[in-house]
C-alpha atoms as a PDB file:
ATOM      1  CA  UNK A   1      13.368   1.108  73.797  1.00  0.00           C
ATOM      2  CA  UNK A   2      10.084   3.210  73.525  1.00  0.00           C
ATOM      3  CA  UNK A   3       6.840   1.742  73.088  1.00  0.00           C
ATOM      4  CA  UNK A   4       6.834   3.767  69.553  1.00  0.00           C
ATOM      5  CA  UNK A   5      10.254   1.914  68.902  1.00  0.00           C
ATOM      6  CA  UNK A   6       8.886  -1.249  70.108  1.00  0.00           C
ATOM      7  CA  UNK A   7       5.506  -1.327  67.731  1.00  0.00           C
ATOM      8  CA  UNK A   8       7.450  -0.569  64.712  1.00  0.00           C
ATOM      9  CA  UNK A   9      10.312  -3.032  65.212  1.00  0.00           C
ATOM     10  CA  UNK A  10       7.785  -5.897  65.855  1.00  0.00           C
ATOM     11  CA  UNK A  11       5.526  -4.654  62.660  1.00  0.00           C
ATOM     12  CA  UNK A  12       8.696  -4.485  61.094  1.00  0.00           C
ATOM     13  CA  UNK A  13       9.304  -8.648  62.052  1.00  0.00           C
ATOM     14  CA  UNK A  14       5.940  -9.275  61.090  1.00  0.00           C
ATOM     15  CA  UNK A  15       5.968  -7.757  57.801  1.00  0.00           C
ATOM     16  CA  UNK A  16       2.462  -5.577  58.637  1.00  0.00           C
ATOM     17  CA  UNK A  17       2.486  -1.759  58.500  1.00  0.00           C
ATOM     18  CA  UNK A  18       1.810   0.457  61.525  1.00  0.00           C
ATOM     19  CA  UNK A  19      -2.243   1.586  61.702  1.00  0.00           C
ATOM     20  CA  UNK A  20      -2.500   4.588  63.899  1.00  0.00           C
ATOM     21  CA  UNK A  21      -5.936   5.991  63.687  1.00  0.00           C
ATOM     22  CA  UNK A  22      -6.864   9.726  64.966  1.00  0.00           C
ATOM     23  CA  UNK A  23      -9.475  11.120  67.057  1.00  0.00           C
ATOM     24  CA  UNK A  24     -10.022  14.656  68.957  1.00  0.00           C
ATOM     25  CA  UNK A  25     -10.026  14.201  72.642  1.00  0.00           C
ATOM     26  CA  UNK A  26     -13.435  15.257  74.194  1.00  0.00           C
ATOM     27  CA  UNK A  27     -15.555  14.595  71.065  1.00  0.00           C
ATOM     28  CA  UNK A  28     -18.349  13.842  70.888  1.00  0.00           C
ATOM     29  CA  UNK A  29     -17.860  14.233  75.324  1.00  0.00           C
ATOM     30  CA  UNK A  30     -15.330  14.619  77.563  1.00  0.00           C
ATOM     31  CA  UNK A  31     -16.230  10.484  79.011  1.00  0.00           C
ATOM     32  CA  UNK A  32     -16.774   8.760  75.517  1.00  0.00           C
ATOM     33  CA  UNK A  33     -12.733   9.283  74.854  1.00  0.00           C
ATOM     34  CA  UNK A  34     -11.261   6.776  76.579  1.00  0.00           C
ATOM     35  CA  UNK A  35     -13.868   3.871  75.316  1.00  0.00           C
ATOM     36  CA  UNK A  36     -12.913   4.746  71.956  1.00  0.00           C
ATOM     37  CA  UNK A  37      -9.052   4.455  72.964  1.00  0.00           C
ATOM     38  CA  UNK A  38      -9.464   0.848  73.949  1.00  0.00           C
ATOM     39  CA  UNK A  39     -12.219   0.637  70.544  1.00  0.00           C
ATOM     40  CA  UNK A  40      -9.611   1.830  68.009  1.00  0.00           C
ATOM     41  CA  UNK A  41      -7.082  -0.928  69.833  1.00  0.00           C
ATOM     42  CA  UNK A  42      -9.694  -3.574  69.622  1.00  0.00           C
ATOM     43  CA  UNK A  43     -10.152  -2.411  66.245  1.00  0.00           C
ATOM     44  CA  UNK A  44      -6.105  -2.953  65.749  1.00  0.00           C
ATOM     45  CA  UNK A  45      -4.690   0.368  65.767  1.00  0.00           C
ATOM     46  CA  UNK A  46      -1.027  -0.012  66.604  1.00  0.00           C
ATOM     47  CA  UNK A  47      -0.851   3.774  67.736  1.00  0.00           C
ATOM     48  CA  UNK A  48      -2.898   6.234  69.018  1.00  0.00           C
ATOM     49  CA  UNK A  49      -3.193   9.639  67.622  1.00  0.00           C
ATOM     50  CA  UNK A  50      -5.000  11.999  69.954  1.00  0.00           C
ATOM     51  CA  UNK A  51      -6.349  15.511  68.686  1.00  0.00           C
ATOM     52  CA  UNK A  52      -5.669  18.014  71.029  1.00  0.00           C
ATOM     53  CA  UNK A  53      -9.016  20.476  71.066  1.00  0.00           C
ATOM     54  CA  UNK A  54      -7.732  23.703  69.602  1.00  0.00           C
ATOM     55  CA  UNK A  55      -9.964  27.078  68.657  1.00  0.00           C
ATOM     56  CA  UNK A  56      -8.250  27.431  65.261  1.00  0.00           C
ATOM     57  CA  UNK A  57      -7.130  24.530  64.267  1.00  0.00           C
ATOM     58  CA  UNK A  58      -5.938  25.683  60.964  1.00  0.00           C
ATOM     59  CA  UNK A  59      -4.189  22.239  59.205  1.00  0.00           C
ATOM     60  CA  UNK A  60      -7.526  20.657  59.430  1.00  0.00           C
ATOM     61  CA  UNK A  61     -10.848  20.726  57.447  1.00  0.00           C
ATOM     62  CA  UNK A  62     -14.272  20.798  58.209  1.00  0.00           C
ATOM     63  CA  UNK A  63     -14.917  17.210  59.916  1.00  0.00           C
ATOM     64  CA  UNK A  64     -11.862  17.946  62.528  1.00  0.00           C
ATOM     65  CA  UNK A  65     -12.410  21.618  62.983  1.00  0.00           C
ATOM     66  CA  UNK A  66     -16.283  20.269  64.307  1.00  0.00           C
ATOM     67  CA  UNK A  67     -14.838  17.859  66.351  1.00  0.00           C
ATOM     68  CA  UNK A  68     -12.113  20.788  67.957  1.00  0.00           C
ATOM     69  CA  UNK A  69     -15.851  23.098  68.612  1.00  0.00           C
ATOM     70  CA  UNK A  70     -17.926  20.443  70.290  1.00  0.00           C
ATOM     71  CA  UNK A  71     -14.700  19.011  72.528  1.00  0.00           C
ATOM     72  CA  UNK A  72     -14.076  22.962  73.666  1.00  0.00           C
ATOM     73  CA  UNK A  73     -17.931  23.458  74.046  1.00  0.00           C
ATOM     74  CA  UNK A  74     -17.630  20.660  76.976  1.00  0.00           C
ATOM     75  CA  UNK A  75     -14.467  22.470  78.289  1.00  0.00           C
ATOM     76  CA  UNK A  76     -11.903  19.459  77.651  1.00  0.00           C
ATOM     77  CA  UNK A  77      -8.313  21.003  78.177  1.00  0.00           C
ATOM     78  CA  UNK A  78      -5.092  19.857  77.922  1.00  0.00           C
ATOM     79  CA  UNK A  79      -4.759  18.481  81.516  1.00  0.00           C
ATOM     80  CA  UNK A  80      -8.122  16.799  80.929  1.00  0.00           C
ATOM     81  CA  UNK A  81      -6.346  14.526  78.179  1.00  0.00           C
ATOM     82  CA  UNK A  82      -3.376  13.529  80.132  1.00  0.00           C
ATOM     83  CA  UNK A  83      -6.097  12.389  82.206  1.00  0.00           C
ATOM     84  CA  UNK A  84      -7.497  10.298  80.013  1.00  0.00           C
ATOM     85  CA  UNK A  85      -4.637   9.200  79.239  1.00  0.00           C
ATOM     86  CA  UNK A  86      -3.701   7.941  82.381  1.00  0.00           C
ATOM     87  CA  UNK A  87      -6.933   6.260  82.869  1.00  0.00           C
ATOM     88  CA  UNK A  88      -6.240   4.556  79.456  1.00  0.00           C
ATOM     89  CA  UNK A  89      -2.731   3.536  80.818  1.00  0.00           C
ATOM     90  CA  UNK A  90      -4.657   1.565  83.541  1.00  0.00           C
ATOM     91  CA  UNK A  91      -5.581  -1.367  80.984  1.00  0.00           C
ATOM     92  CA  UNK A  92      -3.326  -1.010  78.174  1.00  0.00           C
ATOM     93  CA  UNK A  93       0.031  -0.148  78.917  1.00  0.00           C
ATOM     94  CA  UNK A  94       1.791  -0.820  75.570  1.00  0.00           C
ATOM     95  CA  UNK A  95      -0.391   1.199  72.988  1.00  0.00           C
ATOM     96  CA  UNK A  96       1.893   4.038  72.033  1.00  0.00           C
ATOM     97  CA  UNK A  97      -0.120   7.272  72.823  1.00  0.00           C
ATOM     98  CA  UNK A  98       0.830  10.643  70.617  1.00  0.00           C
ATOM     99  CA  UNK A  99      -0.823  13.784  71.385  1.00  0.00           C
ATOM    100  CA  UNK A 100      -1.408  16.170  68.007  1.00  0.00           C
ATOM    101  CA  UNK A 101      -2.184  19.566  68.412  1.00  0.00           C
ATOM    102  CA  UNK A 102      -0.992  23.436  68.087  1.00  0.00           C
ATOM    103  CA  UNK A 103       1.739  24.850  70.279  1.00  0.00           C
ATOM    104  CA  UNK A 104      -0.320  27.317  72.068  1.00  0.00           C
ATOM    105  CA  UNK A 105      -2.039  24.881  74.499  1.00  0.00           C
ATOM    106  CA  UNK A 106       1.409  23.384  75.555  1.00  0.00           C
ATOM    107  CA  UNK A 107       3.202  26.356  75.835  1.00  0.00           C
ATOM    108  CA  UNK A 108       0.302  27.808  78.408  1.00  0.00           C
ATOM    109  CA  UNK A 109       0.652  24.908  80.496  1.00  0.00           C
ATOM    110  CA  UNK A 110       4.646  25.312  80.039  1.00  0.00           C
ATOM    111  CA  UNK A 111       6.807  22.391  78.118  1.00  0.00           C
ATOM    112  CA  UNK A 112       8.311  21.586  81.249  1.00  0.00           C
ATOM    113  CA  UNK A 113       5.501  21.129  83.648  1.00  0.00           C
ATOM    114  CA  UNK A 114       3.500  19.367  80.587  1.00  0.00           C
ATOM    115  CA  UNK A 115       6.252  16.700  79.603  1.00  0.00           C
ATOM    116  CA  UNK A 116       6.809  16.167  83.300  1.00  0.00           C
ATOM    117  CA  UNK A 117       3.145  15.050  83.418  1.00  0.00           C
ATOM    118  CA  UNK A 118       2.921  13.422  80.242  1.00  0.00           C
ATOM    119  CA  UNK A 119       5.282  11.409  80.959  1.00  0.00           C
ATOM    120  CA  UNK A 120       3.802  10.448  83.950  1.00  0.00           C
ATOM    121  CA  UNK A 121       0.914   9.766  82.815  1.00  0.00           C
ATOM    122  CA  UNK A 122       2.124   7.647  79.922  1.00  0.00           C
ATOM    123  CA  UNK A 123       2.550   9.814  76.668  1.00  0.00           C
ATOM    124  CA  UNK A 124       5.054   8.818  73.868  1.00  0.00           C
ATOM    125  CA  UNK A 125       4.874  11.837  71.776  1.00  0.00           C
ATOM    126  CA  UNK A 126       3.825  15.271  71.046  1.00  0.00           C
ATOM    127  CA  UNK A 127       3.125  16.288  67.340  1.00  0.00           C
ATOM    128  CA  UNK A 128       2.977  19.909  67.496  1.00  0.00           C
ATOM    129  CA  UNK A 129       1.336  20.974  64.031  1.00  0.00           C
ATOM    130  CA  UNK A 130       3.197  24.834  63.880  1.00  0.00           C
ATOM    131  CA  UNK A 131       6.035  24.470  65.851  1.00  0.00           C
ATOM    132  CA  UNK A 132       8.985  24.087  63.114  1.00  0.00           C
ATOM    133  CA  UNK A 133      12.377  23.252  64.753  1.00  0.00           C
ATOM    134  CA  UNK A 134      13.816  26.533  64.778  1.00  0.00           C
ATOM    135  CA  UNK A 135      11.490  27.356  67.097  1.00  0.00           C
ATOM    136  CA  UNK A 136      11.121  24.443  69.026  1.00  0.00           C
ATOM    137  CA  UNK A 137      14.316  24.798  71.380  1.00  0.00           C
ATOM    138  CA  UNK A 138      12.376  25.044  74.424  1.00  0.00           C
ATOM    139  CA  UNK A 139      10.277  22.318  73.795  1.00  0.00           C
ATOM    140  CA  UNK A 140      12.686  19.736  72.713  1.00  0.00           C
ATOM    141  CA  UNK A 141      14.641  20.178  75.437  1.00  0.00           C
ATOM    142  CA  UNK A 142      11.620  19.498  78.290  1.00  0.00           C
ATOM    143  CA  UNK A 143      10.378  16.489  75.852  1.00  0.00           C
ATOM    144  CA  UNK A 144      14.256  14.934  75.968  1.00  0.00           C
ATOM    145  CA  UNK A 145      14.297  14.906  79.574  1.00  0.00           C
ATOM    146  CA  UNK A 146      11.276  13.457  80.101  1.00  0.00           C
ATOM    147  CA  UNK A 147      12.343  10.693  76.718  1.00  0.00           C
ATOM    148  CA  UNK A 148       9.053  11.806  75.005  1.00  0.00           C
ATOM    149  CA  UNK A 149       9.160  11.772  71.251  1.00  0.00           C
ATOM    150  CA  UNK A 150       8.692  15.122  68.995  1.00  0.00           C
ATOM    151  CA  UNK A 151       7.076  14.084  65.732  1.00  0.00           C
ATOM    152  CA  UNK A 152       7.530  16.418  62.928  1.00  0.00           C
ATOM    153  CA  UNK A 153       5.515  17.525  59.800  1.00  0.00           C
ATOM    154  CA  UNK A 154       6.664  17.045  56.388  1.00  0.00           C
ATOM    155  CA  UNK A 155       4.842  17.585  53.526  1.00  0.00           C
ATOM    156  CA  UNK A 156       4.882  18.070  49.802  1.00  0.00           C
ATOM    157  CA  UNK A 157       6.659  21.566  49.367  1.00  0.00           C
ATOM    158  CA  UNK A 158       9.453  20.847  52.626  1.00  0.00           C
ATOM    159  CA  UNK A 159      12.887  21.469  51.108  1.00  0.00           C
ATOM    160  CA  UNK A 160      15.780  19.032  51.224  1.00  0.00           C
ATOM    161  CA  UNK A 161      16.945  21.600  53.869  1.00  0.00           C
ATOM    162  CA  UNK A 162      13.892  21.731  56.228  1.00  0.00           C
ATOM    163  CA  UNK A 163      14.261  17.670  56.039  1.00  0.00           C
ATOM    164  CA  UNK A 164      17.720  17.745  56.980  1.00  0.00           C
ATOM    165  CA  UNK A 165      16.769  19.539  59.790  1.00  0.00           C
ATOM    166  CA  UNK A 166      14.049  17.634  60.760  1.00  0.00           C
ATOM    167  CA  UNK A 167      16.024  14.674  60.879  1.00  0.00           C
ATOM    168  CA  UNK A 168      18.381  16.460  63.487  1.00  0.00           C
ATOM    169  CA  UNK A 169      15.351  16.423  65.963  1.00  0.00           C
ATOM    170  CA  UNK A 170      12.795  13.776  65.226  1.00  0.00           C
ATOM    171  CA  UNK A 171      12.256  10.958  67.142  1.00  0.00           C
ATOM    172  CA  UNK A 172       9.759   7.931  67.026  1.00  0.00           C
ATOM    173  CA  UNK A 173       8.432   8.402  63.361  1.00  0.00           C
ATOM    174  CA  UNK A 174       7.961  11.645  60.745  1.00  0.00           C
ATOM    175  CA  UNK A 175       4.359  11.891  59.454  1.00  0.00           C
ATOM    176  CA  UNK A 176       4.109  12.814  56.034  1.00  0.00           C
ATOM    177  CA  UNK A 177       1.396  14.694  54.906  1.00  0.00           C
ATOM    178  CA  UNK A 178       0.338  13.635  51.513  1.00  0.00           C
ATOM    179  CA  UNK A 179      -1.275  16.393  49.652  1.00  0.00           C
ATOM    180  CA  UNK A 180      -1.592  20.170  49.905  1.00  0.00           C
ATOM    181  CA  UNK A 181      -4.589  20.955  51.758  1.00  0.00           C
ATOM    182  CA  UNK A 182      -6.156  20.229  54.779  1.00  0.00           C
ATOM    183  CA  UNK A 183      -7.116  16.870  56.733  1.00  0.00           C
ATOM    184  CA  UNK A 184     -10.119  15.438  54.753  1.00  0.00           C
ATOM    185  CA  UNK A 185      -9.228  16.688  51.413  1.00  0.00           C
ATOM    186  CA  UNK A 186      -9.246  13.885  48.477  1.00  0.00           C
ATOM    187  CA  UNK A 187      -7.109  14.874  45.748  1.00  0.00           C
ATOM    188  CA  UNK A 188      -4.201  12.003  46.317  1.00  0.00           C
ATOM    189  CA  UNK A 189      -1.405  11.310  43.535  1.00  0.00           C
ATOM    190  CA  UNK A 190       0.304   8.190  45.163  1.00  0.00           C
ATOM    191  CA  UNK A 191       3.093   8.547  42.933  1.00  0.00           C
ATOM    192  CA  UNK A 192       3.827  11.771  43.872  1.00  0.00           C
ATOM    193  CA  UNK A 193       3.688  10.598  47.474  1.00  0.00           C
ATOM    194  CA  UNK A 194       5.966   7.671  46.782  1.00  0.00           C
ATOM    195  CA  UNK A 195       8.804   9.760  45.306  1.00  0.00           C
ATOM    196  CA  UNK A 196       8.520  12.219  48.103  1.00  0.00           C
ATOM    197  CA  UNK A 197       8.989   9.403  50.600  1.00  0.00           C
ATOM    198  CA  UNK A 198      11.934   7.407  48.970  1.00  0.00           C
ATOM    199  CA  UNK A 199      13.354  11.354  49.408  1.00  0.00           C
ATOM    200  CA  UNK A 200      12.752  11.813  53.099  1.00  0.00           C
ATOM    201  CA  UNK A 201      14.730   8.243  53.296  1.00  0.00           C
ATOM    202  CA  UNK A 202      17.725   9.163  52.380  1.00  0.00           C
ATOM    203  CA  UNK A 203      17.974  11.724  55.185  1.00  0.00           C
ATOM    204  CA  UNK A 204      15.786  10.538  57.903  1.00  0.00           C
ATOM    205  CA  UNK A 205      16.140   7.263  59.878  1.00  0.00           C
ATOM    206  CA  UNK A 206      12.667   6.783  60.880  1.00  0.00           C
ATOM    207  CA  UNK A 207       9.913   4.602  60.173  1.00  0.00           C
ATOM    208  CA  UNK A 208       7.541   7.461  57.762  1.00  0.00           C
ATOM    209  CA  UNK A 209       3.935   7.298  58.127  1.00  0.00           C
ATOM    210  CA  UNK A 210       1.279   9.010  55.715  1.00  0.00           C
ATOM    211  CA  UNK A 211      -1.670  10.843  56.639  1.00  0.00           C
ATOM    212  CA  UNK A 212      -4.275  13.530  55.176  1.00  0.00           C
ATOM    213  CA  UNK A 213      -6.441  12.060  52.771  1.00  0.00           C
ATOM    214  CA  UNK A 214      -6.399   8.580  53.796  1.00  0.00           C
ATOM    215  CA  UNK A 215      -9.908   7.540  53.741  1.00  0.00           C
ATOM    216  CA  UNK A 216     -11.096   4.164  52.517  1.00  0.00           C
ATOM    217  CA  UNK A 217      -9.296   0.539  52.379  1.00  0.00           C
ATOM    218  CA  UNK A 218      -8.144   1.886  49.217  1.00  0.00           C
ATOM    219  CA  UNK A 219      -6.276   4.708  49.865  1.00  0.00           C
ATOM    220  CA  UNK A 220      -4.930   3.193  53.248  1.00  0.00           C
ATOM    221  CA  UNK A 221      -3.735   0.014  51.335  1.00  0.00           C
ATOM    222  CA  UNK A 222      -1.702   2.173  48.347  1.00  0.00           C
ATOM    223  CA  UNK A 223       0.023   4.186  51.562  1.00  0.00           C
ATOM    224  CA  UNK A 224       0.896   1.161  53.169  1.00  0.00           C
ATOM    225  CA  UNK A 225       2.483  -0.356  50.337  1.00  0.00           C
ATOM    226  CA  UNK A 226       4.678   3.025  50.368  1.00  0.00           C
ATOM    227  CA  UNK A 227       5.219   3.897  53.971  1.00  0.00           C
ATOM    228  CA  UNK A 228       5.821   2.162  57.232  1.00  0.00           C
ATOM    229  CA  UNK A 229       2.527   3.340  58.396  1.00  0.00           C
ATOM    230  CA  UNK A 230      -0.842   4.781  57.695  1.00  0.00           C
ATOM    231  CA  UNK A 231      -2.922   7.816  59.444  1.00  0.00           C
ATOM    232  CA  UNK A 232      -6.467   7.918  59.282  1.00  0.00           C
ATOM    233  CA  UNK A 233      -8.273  11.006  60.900  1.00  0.00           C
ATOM    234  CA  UNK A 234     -11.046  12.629  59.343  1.00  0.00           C
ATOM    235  CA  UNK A 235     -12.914   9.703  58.275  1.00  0.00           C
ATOM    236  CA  UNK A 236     -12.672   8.124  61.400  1.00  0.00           C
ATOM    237  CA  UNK A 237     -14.008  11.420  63.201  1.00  0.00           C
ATOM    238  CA  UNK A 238     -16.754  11.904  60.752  1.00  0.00           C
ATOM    239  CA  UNK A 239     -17.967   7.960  61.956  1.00  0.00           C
ATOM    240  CA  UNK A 240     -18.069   9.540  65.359  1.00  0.00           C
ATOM    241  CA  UNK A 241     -20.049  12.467  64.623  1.00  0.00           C
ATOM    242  CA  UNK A 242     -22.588  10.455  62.298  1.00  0.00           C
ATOM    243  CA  UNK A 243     -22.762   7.972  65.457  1.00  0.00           C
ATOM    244  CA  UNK A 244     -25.239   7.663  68.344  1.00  0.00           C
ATOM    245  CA  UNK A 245     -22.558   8.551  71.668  1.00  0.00           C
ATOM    246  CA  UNK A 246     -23.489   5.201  72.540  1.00  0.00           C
ATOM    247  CA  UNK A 247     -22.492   3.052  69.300  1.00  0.00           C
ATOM    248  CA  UNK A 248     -19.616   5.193  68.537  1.00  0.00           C
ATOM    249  CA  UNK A 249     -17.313   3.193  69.677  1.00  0.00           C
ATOM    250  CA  UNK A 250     -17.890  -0.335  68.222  1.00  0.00           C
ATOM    251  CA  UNK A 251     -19.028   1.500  64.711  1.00  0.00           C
ATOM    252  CA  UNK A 252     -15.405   2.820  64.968  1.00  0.00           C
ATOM    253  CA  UNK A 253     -13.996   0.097  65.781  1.00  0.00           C
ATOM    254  CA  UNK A 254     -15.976  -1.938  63.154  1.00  0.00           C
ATOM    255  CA  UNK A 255     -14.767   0.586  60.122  1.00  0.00           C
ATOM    256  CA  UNK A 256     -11.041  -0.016  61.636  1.00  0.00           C
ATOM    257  CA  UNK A 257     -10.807  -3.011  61.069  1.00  0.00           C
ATOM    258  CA  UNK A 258     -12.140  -3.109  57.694  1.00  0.00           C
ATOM    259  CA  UNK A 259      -8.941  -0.820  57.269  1.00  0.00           C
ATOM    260  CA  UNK A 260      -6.411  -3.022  58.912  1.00  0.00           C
ATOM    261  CA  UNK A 261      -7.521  -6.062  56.440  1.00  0.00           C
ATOM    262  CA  UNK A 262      -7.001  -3.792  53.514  1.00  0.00           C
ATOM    263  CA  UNK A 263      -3.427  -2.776  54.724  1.00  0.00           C
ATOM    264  CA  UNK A 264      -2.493  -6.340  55.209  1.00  0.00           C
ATOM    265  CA  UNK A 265      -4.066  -7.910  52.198  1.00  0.00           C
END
C-alpha cells in the first residue's frame, strides 16, 4: 500500500480529513524549501503538495505565478526538487510527497528517466495540470512502472465522460477544483461543489480532495465536511512571500494549524 493509500485509510479510521497544503519549490530560495516541508508537517499537513516552478503557469493567479518568477529567478529545476525531496526523505519517510506542475518540465527531462528518479528519491505522485489522459499514454506508463500515482484535474465544467475516463487512470486521490478561475480566486458556492462531488463518486473510487479557493478556517472547514480532503495553496504562498526568509517557516506552520483545528472542529 502507498503512503497516499496509507494516510487516507488511517484519516479514514480516525474520522479526520486529509490536509495537504501547497507550496512552489524554490520560493522564496532554492534552501528555505525543505524547512518548510518538515514546517507544513509540524504544522499537520497529511500531504505535501509541491509546485513545480513553471514560466507560464497558466491555472494559477497572481500569488502562485510570483512564487513560479522568484523560484526560476534562483534557477530551481526539476532535478533540483527531487533533490529536495530526497533530502526531505532523510527525516520523514511517511509524508506522502506530490509534485504539481505543467507537462513541459517532465517531458524535457523524459517520463522515464524522471519517474525512475522520483521514485528513487521518494515521490508518490505527479499532478500534471495540462496533461488530460488522452494524451498522457507515455507518461502513465513510466509512472506505473515506477508505482507513482497520476493525480488528475476535475473541475466544474468536466463531463460525465471526461470523469469516466479519469477514473480509468487515476490513482491515489482526484483533486477537484472548486470554482472556475484560477488558484486564489474567492467566488466559492459550496453547494455547487457538493453536488459536483457526490457526482465524481459514483464513478471514481478515490478519496476527492478540493482545492482553489480554499483560504481561511472557513472555507477549509465547509470542504472538509464535503470531501475527503482539503488543498490550500495560494494563501499559504502569499504567508511566504509576506514573511521574513527566516520566519517563514514557523509563520506557515503557525497559520496551518489554525487550519487543521477548523477542519476537525
Amino acid at each position: 500500500m502507498s503512503r497516499i493509500q496509507n494516510t487516507f485509510k488511517r484519516l479514514k479510521g480516525e474520522g479526520r480529513k486529509a490536509l495537504v497544503p501547497f507550496i512552489t519549490a524554490g520560493d522564496p530560495h532554492p534552501s528555505s524549501t525543505v524547512p518548510l516541508m518538515h514546517a507544513l508537517v509540524e504544522g499537520v499537513a497529511d500531504i505535501l503538495e509541491i509546485g513545480v516552478p513553471f514560466s507560464d503557469p497558466m491555472s494559477d493567479g497572481q500569488v502562485i505565478q510570483r512564487a513560479s518568477e522568484r523560484a526560476l529567478r534562483h534557477g530551481t529545476s526539476l532535478r533540483d526538487i527531487l533533490s529536495m525531496v530526497e533530502e526531505f526523505r532523510k527525516k520523514d519517510d511517511s509524508t506522502p510527497v506530490v509534485l504539481m506542475g505543467y507537462a513541459n518540465p517532465f517531458e524535457a527531462m523524459g517520463y522515464s528517466s524522471f519517474s525512475a528518479q522520483a521514485k528513487r528519491v521518494g515521490v508518490d505522485g505527479v499532478l500534471t495540470v495540462d496533461c488530460p489522459p488522452e494524451e498522457a499514454e507515455e507518461m502513465l506508463e513510466s509512472f506505473a512502472r515506477e508505482e507513482i500515482s497520476p493525480i488528475f484535474l476535475l473541475s466544474p465544467t468536466t463531463t460525465e465522460e471526461r470523469i469516466a475516463k479519469v477514473a480509468k487512470y487515476a490513482s491515489g486521490y482526484v483533486y477537484y477544483v472548486s470554482l472556475k478561475g484560477v488558484t486564489g480566486a474567492t467566488h466559492l458556492d459550496f453547494g455547487d461543489v457538493g453536488n459536483r462531488v457526490a457526482k465524481i463518486r459514483e464513478q471514481i473510487d478515490l478519496p476527492v480532495c478540493i482545492g482553489f479557493g480554499i483560504r481561511d478556517g472557513k472555507t477549509a472547514k465547509a470542504a472538509a465536511m464535503i470531501a475527503d480532503g482539503v488543498v490550500i495553496g495560494s494563501r499559504i504562498v502569499q504567508e511566504i512571500e509576506q514573511s521574513e526568509a527566516q520566519s517563514a517557516a514557523e509563520k506557515v506552520a503557525l497559520f496551518l494549524r489554525s487550519i487543521r483545528t477548523a477542519i476537525d472542529a
